[in-house]
Protein backbone atom coordinates (compact mmCIF):
# COMPACT_ATOMS: atom_id res chain seq x y z
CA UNK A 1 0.00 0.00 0.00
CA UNK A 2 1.22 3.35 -0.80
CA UNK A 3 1.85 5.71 1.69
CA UNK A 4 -0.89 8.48 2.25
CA UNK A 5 0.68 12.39 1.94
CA UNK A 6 -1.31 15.43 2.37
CA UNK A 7 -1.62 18.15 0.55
CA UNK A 8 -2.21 21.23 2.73
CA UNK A 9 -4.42 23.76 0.54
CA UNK A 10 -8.10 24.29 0.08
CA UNK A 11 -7.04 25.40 -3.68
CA UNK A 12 -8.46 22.94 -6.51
CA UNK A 13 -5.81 24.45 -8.83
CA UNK A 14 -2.54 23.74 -6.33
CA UNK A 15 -3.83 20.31 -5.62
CA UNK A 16 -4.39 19.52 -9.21
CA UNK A 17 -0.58 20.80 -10.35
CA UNK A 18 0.89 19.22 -7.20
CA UNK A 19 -0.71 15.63 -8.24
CA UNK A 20 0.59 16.14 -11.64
CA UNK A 21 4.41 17.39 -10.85
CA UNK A 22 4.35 14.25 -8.33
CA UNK A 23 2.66 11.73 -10.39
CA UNK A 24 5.67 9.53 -10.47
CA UNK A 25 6.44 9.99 -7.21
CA UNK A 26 5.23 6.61 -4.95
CA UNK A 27 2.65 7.81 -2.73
CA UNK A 28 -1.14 8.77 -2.66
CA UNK A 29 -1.68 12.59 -2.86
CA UNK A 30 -5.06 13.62 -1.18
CA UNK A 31 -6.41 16.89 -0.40
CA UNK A 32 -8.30 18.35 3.02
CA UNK A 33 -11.81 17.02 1.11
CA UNK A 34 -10.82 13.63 0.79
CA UNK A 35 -10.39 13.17 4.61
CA UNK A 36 -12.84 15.21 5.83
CA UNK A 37 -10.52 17.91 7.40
CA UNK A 38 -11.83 21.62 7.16
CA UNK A 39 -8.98 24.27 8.24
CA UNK A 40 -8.59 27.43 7.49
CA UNK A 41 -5.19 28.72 8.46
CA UNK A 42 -4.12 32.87 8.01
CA UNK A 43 -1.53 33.06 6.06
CA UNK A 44 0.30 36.17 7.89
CA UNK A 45 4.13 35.59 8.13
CA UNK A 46 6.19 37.71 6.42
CA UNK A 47 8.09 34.56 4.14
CA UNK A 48 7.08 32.10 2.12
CA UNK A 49 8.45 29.87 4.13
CA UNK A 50 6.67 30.96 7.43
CA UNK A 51 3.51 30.76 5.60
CA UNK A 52 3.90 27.62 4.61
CA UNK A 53 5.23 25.68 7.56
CA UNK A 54 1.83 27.03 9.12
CA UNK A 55 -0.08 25.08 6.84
CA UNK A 56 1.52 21.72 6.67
CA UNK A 57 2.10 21.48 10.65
CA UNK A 58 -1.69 22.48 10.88
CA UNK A 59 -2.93 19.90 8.73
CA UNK A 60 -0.66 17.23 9.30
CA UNK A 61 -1.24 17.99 13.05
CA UNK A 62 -5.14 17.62 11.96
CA UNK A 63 -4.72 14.50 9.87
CA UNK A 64 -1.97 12.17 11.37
CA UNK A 65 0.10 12.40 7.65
CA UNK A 66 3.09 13.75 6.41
CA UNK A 67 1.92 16.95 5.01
CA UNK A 68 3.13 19.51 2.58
CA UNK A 69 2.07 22.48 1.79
CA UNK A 70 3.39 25.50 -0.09
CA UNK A 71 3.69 29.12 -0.38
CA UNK A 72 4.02 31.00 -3.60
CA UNK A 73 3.65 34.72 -4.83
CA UNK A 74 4.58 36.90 -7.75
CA UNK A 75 8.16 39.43 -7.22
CA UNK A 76 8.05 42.80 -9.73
CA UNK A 77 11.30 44.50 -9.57
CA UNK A 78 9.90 47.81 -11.12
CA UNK A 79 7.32 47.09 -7.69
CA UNK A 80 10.63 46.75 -5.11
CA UNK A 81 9.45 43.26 -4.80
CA UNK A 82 5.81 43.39 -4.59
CA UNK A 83 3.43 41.95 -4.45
CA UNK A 84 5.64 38.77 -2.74
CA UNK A 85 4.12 37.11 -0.39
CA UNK A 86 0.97 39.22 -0.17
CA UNK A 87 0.53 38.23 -4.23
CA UNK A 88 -2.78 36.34 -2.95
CA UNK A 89 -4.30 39.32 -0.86
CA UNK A 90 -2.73 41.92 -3.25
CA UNK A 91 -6.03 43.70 -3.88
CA UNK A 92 -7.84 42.68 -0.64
CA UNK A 93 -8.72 39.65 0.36
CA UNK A 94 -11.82 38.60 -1.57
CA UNK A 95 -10.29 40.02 -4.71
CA UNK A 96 -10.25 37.64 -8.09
CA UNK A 97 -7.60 36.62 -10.04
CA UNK A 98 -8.59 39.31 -12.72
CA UNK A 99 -8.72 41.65 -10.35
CA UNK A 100 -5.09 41.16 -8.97
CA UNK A 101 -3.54 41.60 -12.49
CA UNK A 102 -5.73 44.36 -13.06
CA UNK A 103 -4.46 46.22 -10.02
CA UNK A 104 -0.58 44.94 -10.99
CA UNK A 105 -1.10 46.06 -14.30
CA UNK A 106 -2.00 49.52 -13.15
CA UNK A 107 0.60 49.84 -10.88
CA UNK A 108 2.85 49.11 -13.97
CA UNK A 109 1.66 51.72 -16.15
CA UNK A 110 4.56 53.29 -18.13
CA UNK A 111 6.89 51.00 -17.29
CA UNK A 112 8.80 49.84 -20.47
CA UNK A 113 9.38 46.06 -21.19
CA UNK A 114 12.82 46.19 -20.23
CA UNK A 115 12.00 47.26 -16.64
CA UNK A 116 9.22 43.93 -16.14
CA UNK A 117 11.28 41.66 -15.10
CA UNK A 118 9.59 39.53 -12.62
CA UNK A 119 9.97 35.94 -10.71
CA UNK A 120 7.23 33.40 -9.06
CA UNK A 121 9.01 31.88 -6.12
CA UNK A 122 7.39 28.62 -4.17
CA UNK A 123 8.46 27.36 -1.26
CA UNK A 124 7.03 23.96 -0.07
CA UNK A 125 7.40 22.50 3.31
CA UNK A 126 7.10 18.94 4.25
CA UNK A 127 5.74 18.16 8.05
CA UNK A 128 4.89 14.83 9.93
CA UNK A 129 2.74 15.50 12.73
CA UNK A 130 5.15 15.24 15.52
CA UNK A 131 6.89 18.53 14.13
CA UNK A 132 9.49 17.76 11.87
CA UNK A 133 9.57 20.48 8.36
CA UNK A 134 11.97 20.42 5.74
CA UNK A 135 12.03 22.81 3.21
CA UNK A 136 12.55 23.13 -0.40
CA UNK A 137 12.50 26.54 -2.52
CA UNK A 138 11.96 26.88 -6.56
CA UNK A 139 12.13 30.21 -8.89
CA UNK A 140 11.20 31.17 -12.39
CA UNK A 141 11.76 34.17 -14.10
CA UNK A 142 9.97 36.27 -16.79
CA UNK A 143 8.44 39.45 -17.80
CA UNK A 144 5.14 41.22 -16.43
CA UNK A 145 3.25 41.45 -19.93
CA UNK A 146 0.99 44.94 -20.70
CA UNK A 147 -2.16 42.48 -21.20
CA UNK A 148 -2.73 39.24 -19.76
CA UNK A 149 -2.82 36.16 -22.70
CA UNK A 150 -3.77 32.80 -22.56
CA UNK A 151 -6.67 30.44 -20.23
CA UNK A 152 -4.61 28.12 -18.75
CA UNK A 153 -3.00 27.97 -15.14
CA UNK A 154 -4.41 30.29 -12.80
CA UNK A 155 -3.54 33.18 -10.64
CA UNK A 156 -0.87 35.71 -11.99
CA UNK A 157 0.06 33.15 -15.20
CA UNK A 158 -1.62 35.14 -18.03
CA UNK A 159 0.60 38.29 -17.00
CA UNK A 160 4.02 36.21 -16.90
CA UNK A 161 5.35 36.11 -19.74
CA UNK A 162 8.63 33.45 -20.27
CA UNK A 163 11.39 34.53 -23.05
CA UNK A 164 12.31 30.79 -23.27
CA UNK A 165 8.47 29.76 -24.61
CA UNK A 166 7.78 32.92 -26.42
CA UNK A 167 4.68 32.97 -24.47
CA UNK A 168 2.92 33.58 -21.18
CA UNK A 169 2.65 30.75 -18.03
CA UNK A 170 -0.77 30.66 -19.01
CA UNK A 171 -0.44 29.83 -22.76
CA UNK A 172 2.40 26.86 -21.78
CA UNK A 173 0.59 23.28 -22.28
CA UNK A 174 0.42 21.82 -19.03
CA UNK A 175 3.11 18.90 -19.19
CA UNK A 176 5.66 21.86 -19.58
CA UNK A 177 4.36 24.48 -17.05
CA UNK A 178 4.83 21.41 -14.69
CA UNK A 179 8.63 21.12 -15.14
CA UNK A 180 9.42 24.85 -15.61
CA UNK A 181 7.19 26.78 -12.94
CA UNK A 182 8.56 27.85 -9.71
CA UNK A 183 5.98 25.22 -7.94
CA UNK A 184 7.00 22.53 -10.09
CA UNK A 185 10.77 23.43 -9.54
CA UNK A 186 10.25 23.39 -5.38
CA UNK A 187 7.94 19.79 -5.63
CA UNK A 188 10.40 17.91 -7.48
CA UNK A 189 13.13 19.12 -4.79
CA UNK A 190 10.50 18.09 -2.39
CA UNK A 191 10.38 14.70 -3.49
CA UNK A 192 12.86 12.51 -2.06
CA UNK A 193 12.20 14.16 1.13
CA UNK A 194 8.59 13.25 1.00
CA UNK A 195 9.91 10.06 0.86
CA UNK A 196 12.14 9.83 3.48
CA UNK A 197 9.52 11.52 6.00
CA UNK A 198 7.17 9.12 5.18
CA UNK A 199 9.41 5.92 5.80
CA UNK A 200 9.92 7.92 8.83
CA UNK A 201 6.79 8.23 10.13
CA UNK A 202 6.16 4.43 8.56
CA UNK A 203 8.38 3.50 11.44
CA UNK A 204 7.83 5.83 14.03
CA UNK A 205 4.18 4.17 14.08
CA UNK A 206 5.26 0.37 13.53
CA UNK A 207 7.35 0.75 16.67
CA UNK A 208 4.31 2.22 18.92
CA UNK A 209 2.07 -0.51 17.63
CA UNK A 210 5.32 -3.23 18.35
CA UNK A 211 5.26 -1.27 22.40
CA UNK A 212 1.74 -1.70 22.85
């Protein structure tokens, strides 16, 4: 039987990229749905990789599993940075993903091509519910386009445009996105070490049954 791995994210999109980056990967990927776990945890560090060691000790606290969860955002030179790790509350916190790169956009008026250059960054961390996180990081870099292009992806994709492609994160078919983007970059790091936390934990729970 394959070991069971959560992934820590109320996001349909995230959980469907993270099962197809990790589709080779041993194990059986299932969201906060397929076990019945409802958390909602604030997202108010001030790194990716605070934000995301919230969520995976959270659920993996919840759920018993080795957990991971990520952290991701958008980071506009031009903006100093922004919108980083606020890219998901950038224009309030019930704002839609059209209404982000509208309010990006805008902020980028008159700013020449040359000056767009942007990166997504991910970080994913990896918990087992007695507290252990490991971490794993992953970047991509592009340019903030003057119009958003393309329907796939989600989130800031139609705006990022990648000089490799010749085209925006949004118009990349899906097998590529998912060895290129920044997420797909950090899971494939995260791998082996979901792996080794999960023979881990394998163990770890072998040995209480063997002292009972």
């Amino acid at each position: 039987m394959l070991p069971t791995v959560l992934i820590a994210t109320n996001n349909p999109s995230k959980i469907r990229e993270l099962r197809e980056i990790l589709q080779t990967v041993p194990v059986s990927l299932v969201s906060p749905a397929d076990t019945g776990i409802h958390l909602q945890v604030e997202e108010t560090g001030h790194t990716y990789a605070t934000n995301a060691r919230k969520k995976a000790l959270a659920f993996a606290r919840a759920s018993g599993l080795v957990t991971l969860a990520d952290d991701s955002g958008l980071e506009v030179a031009a903006l100093d940075g922004a919108p980083g790790v606020r890219s998901a509350r950038y224009a309030g916190d019930d704002a839609t993903s059209a209404e982000r790169i509208a309010l990006l956009l805008a902020n980028l008026n008159g700013v020449p091509w040359e000056k767009r250059q942007a990166r997504f960054v991910a970080v994913i961390a990896v918990a087992t519910p007695d507290g252990q996180v490991r971490y794993c990081r992953g970047s991509c870099r592009g340019i903030i386009t003057f119009a958003p292009h393309g329907q796939g992806g989600f989130g800031y994709d139609p705006v990022f445009y990648l000089p490799t492609y010749g085209c925006t994160m949004a118009e990349l078919p899906p097998a590529i996105k998912n060895r290129v983007s920044h997420r797909a970059r950090a899971a494939l790091r995260a791998a082996p070490i979901i792996m080794e936390l999960c023979r881990r934990q394998t163990a770890y729970l072998s040995s209480k049954v063997a002292r009972l």
